[in-house]
C-alpha atoms as a PDB file:
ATOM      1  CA  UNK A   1      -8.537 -56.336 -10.371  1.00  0.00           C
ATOM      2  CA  UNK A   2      -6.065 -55.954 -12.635  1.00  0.00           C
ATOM      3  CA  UNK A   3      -3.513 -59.029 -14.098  1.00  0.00           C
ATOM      4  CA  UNK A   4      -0.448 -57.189 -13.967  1.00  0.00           C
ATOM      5  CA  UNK A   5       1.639 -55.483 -11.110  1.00  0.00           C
ATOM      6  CA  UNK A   6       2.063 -51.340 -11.656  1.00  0.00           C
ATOM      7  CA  UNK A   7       4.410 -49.022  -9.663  1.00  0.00           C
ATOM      8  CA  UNK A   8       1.595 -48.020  -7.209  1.00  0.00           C
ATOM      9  CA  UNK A   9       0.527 -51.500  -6.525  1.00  0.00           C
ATOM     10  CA  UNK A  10       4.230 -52.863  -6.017  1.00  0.00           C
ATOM     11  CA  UNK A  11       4.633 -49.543  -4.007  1.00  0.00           C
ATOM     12  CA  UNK A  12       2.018 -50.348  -1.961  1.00  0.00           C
ATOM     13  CA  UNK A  13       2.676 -54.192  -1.164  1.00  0.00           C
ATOM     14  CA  UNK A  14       5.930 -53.359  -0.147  1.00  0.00           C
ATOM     15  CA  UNK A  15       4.682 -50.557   2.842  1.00  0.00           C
ATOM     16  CA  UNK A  16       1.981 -53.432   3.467  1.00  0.00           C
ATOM     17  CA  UNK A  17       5.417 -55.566   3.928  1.00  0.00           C
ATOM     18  CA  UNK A  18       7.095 -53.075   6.595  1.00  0.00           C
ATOM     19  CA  UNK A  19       9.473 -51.423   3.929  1.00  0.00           C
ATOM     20  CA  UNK A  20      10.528 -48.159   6.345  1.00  0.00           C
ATOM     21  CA  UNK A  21      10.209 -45.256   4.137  1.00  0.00           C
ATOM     22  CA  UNK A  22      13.177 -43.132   4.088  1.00  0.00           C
ATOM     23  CA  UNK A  23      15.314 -46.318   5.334  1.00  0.00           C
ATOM     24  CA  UNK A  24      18.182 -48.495   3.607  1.00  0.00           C
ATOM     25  CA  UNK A  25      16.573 -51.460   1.882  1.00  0.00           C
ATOM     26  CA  UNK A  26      19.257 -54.379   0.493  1.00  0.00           C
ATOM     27  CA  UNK A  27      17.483 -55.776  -1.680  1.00  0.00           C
ATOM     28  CA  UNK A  28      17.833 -59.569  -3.297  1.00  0.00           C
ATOM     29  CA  UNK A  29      15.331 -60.051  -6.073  1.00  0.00           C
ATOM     30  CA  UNK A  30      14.256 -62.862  -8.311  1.00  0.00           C
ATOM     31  CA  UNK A  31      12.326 -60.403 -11.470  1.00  0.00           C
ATOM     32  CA  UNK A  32      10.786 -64.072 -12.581  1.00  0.00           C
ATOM     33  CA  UNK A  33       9.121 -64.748  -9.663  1.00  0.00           C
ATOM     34  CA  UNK A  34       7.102 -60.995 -10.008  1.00  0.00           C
ATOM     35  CA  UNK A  35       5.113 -61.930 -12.674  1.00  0.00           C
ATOM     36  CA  UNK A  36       3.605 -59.459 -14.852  1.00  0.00           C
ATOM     37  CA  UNK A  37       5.005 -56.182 -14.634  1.00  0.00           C
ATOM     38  CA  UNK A  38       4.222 -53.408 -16.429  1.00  0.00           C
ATOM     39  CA  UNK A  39       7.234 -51.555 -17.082  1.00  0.00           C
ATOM     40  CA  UNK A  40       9.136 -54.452 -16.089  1.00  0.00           C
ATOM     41  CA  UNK A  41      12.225 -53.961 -14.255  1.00  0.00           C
ATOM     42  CA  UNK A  42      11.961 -50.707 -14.368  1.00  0.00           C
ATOM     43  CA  UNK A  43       8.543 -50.469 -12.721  1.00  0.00           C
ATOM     44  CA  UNK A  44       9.892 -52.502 -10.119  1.00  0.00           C
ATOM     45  CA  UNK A  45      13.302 -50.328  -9.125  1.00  0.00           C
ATOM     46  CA  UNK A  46      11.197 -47.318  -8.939  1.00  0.00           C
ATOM     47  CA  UNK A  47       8.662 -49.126  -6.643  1.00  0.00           C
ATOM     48  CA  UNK A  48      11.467 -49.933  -4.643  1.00  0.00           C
ATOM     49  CA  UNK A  49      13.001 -46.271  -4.397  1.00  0.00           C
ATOM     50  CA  UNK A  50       9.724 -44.945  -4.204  1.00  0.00           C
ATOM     51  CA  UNK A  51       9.076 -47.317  -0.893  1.00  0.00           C
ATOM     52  CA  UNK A  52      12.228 -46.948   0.765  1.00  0.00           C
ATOM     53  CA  UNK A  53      14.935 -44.298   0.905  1.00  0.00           C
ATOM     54  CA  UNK A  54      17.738 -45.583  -0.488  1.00  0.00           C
ATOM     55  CA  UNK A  55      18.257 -49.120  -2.075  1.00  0.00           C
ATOM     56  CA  UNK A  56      21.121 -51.563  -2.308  1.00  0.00           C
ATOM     57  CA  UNK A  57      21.743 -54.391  -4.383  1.00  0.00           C
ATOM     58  CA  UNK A  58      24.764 -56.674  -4.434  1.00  0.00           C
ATOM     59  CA  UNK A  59      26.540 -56.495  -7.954  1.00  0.00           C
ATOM     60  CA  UNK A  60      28.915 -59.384  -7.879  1.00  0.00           C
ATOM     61  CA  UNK A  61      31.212 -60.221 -10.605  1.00  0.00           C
ATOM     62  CA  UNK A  62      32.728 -63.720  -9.416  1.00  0.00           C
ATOM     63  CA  UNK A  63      33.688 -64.382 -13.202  1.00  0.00           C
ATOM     64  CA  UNK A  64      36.330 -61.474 -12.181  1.00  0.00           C
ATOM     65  CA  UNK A  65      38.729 -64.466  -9.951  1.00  0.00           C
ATOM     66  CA  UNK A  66      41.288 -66.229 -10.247  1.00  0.00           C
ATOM     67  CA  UNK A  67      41.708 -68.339 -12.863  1.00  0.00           C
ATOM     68  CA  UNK A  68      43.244 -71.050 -10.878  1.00  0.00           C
ATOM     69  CA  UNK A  69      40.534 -71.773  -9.171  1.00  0.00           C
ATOM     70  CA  UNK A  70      37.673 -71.716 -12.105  1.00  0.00           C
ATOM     71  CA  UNK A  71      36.096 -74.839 -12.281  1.00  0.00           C
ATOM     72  CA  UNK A  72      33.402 -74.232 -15.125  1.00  0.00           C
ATOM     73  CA  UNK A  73      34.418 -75.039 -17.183  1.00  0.00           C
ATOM     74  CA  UNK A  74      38.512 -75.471 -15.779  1.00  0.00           C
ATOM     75  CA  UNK A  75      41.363 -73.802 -18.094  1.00  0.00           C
ATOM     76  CA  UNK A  76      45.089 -74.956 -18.408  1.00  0.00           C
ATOM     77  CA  UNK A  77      47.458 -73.814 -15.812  1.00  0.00           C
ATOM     78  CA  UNK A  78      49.660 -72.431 -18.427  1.00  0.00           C
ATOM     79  CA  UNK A  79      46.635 -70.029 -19.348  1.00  0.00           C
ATOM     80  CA  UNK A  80      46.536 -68.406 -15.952  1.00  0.00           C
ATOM     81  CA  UNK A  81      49.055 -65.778 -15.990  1.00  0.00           C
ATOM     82  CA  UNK A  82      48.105 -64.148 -19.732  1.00  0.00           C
ATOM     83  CA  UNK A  83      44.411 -64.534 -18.137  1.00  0.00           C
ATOM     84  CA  UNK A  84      45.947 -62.574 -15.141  1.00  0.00           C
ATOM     85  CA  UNK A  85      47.893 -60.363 -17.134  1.00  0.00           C
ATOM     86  CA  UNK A  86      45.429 -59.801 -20.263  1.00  0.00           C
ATOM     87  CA  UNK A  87      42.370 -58.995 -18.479  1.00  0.00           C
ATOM     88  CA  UNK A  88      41.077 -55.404 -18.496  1.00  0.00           C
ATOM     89  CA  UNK A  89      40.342 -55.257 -14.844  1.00  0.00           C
ATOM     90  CA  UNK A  90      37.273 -55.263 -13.011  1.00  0.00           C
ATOM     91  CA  UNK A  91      35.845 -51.347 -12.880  1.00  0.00           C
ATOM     92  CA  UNK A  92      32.750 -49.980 -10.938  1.00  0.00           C
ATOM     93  CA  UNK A  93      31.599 -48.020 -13.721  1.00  0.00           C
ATOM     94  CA  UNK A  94      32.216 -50.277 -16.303  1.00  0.00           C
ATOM     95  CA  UNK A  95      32.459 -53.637 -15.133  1.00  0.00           C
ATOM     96  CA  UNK A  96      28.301 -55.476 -15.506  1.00  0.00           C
ATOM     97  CA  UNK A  97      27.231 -57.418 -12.645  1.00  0.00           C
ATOM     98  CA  UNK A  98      26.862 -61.258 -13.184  1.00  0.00           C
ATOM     99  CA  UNK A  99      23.991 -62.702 -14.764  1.00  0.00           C
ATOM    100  CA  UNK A 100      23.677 -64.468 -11.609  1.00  0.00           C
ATOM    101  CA  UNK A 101      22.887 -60.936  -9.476  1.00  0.00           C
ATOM    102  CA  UNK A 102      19.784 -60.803 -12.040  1.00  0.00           C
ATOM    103  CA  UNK A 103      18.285 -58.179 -13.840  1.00  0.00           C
ATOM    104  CA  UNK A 104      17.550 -55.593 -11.043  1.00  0.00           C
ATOM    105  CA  UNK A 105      20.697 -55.970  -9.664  1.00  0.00           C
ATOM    106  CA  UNK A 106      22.103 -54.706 -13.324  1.00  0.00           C
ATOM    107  CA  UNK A 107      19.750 -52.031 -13.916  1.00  0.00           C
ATOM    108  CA  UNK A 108      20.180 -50.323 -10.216  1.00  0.00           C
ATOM    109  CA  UNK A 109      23.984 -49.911 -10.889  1.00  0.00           C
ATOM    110  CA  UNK A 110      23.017 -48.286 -13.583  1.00  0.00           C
ATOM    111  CA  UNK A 111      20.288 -46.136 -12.607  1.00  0.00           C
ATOM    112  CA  UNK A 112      20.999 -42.517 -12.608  1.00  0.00           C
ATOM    113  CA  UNK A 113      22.587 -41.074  -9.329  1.00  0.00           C
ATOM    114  CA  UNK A 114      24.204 -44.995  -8.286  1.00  0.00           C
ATOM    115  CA  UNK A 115      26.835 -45.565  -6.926  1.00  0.00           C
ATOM    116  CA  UNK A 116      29.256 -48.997  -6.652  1.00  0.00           C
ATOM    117  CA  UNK A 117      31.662 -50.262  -4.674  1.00  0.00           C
ATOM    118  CA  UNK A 118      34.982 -51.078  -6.004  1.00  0.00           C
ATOM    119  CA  UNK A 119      35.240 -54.564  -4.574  1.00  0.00           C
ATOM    120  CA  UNK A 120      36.502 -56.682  -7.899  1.00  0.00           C
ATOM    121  CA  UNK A 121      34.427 -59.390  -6.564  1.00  0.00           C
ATOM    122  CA  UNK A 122      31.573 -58.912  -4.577  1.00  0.00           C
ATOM    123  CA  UNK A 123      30.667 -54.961  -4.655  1.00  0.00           C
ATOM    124  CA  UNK A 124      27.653 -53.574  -4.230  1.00  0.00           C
ATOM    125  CA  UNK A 125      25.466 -50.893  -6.073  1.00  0.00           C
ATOM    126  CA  UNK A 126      23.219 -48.281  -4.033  1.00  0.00           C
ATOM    127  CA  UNK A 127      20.671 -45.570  -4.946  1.00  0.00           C
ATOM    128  CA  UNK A 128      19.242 -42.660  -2.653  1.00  0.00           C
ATOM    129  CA  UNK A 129      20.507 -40.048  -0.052  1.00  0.00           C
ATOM    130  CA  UNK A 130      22.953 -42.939   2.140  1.00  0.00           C
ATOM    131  CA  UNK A 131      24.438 -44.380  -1.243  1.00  0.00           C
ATOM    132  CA  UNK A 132      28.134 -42.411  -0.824  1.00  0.00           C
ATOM    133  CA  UNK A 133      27.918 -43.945   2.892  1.00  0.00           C
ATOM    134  CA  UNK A 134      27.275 -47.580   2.536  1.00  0.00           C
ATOM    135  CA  UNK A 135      29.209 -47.882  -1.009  1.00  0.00           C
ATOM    136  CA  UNK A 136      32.067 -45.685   0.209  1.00  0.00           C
ATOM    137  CA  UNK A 137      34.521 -47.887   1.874  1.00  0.00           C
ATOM    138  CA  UNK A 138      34.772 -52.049   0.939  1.00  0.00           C
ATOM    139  CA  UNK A 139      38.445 -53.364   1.847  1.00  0.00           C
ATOM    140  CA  UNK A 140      39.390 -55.733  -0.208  1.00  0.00           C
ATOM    141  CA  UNK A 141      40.229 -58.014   2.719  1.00  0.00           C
ATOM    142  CA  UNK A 142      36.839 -57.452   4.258  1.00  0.00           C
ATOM    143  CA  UNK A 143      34.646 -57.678   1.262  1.00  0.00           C
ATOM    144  CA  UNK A 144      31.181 -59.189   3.316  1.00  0.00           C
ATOM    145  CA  UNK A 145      32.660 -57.763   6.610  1.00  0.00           C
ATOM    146  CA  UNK A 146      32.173 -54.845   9.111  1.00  0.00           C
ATOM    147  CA  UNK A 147      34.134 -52.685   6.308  1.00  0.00           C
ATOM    148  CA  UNK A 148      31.910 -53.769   3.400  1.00  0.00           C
ATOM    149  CA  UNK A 149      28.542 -52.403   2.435  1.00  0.00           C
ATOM    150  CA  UNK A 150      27.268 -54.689   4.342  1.00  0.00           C
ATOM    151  CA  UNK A 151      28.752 -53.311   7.151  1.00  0.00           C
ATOM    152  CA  UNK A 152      27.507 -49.889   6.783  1.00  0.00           C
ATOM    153  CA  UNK A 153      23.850 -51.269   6.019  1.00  0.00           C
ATOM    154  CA  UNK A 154      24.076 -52.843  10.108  1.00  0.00           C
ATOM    155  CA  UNK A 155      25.270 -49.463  11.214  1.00  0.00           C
ATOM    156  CA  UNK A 156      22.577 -47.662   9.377  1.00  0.00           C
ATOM    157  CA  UNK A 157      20.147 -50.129  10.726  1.00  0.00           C
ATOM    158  CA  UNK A 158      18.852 -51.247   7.623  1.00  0.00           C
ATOM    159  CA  UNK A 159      16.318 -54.067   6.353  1.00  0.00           C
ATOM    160  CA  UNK A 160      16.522 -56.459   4.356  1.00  0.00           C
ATOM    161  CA  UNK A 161      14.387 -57.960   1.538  1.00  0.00           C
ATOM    162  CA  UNK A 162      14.030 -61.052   0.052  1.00  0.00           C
ATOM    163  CA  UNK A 163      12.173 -60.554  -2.995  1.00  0.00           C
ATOM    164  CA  UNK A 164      10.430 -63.929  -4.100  1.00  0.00           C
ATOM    165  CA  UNK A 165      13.989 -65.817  -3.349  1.00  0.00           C
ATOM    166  CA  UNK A 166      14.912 -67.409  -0.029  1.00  0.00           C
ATOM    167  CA  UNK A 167      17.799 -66.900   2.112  1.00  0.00           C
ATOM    168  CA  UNK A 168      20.191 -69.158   0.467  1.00  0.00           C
ATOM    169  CA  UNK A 169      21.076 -65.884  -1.336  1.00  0.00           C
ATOM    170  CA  UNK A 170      20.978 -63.558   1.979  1.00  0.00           C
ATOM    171  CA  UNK A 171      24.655 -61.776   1.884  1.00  0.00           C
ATOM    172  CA  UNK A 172      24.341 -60.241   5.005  1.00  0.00           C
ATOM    173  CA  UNK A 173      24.626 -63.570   6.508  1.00  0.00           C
ATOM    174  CA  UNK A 174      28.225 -63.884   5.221  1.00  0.00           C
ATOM    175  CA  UNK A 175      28.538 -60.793   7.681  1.00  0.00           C
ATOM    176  CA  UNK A 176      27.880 -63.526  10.713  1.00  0.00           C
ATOM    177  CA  UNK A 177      30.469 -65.243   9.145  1.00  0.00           C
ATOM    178  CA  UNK A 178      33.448 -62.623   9.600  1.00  0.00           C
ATOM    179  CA  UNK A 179      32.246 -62.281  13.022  1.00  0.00           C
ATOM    180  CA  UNK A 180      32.803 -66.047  13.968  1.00  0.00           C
ATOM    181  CA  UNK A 181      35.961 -66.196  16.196  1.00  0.00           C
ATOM    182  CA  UNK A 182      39.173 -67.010  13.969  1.00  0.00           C
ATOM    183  CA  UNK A 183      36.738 -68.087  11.074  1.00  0.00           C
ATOM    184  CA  UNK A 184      38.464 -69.782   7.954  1.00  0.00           C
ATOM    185  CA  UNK A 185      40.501 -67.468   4.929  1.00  0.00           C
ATOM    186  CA  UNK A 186      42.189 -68.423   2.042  1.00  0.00           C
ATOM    187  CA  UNK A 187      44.195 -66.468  -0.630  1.00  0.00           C
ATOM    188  CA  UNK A 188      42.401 -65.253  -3.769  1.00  0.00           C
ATOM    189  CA  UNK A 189      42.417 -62.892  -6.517  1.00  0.00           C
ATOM    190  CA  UNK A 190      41.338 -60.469  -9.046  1.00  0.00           C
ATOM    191  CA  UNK A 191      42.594 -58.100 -11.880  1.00  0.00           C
ATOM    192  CA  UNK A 192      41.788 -54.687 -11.178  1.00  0.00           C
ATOM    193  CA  UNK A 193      41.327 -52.296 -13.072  1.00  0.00           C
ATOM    194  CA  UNK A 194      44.672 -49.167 -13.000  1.00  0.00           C
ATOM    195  CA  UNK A 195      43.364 -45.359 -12.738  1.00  0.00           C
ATOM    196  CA  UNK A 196      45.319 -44.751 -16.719  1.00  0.00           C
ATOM    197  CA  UNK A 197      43.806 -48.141 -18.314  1.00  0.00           C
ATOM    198  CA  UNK A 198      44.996 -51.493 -17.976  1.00  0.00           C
ATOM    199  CA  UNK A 199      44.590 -54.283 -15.195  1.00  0.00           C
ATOM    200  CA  UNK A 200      47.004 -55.028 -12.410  1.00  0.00           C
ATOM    201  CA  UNK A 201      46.834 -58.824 -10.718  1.00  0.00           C
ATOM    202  CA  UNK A 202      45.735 -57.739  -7.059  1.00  0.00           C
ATOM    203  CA  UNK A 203      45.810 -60.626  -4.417  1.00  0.00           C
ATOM    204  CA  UNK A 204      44.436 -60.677  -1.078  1.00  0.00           C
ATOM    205  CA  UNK A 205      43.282 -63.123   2.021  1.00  0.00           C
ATOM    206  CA  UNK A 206      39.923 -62.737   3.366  1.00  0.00           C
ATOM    207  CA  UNK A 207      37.095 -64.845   5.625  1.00  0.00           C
ATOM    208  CA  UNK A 208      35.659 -67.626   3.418  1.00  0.00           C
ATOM    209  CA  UNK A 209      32.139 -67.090   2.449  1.00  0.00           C
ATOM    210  CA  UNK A 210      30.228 -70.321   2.337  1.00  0.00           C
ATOM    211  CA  UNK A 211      26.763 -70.469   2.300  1.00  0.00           C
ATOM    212  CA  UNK A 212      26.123 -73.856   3.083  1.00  0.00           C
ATOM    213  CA  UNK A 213      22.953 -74.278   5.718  1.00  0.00           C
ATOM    214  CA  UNK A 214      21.665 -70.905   5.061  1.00  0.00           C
ATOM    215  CA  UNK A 215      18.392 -71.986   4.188  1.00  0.00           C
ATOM    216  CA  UNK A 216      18.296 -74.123   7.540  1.00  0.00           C
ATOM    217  CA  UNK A 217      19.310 -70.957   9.178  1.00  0.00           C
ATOM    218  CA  UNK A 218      16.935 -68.739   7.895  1.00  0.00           C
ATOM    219  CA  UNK A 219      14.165 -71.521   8.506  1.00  0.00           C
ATOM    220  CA  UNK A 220      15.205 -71.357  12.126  1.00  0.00           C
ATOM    221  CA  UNK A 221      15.939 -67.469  11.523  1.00  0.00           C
ATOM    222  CA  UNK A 222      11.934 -67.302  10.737  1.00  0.00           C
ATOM    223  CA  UNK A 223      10.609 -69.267  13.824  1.00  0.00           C
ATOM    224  CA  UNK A 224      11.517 -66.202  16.114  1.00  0.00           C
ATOM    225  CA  UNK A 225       9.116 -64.427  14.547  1.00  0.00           C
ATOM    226  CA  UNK A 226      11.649 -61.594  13.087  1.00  0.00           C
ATOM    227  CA  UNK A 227      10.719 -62.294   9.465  1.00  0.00           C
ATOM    228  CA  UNK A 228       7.856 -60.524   7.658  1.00  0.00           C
ATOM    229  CA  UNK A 229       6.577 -63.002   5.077  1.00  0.00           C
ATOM    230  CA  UNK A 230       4.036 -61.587   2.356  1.00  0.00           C
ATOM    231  CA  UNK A 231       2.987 -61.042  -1.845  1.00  0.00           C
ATOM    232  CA  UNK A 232       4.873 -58.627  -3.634  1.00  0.00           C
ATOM    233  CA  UNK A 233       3.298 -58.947  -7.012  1.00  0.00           C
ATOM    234  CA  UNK A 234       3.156 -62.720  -7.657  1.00  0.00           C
ATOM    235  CA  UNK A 235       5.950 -63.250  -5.469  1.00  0.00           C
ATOM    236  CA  UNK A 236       6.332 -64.671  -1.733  1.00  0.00           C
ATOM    237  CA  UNK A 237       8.725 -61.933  -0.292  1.00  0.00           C
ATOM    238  CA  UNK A 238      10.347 -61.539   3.159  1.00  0.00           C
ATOM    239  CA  UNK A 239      11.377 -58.408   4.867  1.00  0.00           C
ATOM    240  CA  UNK A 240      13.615 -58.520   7.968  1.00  0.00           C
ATOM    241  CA  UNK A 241      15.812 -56.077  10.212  1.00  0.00           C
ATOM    242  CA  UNK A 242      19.288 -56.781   9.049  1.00  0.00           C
ATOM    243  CA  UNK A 243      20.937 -56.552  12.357  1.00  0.00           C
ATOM    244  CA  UNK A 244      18.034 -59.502  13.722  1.00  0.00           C
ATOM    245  CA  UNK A 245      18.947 -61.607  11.204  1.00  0.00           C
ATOM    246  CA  UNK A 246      22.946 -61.029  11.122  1.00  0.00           C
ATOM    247  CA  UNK A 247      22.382 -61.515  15.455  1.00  0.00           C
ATOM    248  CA  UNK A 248      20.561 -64.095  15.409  1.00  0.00           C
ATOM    249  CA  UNK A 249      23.147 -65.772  12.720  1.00  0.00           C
ATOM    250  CA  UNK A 250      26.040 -65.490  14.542  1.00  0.00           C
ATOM    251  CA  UNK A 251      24.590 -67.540  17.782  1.00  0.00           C
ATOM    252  CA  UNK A 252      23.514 -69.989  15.085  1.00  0.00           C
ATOM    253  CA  UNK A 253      26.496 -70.504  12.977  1.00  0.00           C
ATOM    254  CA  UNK A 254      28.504 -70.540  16.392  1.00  0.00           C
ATOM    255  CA  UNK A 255      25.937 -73.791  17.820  1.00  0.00           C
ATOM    256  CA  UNK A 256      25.678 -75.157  14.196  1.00  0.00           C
ATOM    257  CA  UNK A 257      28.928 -75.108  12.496  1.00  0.00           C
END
């Protein structure tokens, strides 16, 4: 048995998993938690495509805010509007995803044939036949909402997989969220970038994400029986039907919040 994880082997555990070929796959991945890879990230995008039909990745870029509201470190109000007005502008095809999205996150928006939404904070990338559908529309005032990616990914019936990280960082509950009755907004903002160069200071008001009690959730989430729980390399993955998880969130954001 070998010590290291290949494309056929990660291909494999992730059919073993339930991974519908031919299907949407939104995919949150820790790379760490893997182990040995050979090929490394790359091994492990193509295992993905290679399982499912088309994959999707959030690509946030929360650096890409309002500087009011940064808090690590803080900067002087008197730096906000040249930080507002100076900033080239958040762009799909330019703009890197946060360090915080990881490394597979980074390398599918770049992959050949992706495709990004132009949400300036909280877009996501896609590869594979549905990519134009689910990165296609993402209102700015709707960004985790039934016009998001997210959105399209519960139409399309998608699954979702939680590659050797736990649901803290499942987006598709923040879908739940917009479906709450009259759930919380608030204002915020982000320089985008203008067709001819340049960035333009774009605000908007949208749901407030929170992810507070989503592990408790998805522990609860888990006890129905929904979740597939299994090794992907040298991880501990989970694979679940988006639209039973988002479901299932709603009721329990509605008892538990």
């Amino acid at each position: 048995m070998s010590t290291y994880a290949t494309v056929a082997s990660l291909t494999a555990e992730l059919r073993a998993l339930g991974v519908a070929p031919g299907g949407v796959l939104l995919v949150h991945a820790s790379y760490r938690s893997l182990g040995d890879v050979l090929g490394g990230p790359q091994a492990v995008v193509e295992a993905l495509l290679e399982a499912a039909g088309t994959v999707v990745v959030p690509t946030h870029t929360p650096e890409v805010s309002d500087p009011a509201a940064w808090s690590n470190p803080p900067v002087p109000q008197s730096w906000w509007e040249p930080i507002r007005h100076d900033s080239p502008g958040f762009d799909p095809a330019r703009t890197p995803a946060s360090r915080w999205m990881g490394r597979l996150a980074e390398l599918v928006r770049t992959w050949p044939g992706a495709l990004r939404s132009n949400h300036p904070q909280v877009s996501f990338a896609a590869v594979g036949p549905l990519a134009a559908e689910i990165t296609g529309e993402q209102d700015l005032t709707d960004g985790l909402g039934e016009r998001s990616p997210l959105g399209a990914v519960y139409r399309l019936d998608g699954q979702i997989l939680l590659l050797g990280c736990g649901h803290d960082g499942n987006t598709s509950l923040h879908l739940a969220e917009s479906r709450q009755p009259s759930p919380p907004t608030h204002t915020t903002g982000s320089t985008v970038r203008r067709p001819g160069g340049g960035g333009q200071w774009t605000t908007w008001t949208e749901v407030v994400a929170d992810a507070d009690g989503f592990e408790e959730l998805g522990a609860a989430f888990e006890e129905t029986g929904a979740v597939t729980i299994g090794s992907v390399g040298a991880s501990t993955s989970r694979l679940m039907r988006q639209r039973d998880a988002v479901d299932f969130a709603v009721r329990w954001l509605a008892a538990n919040r």
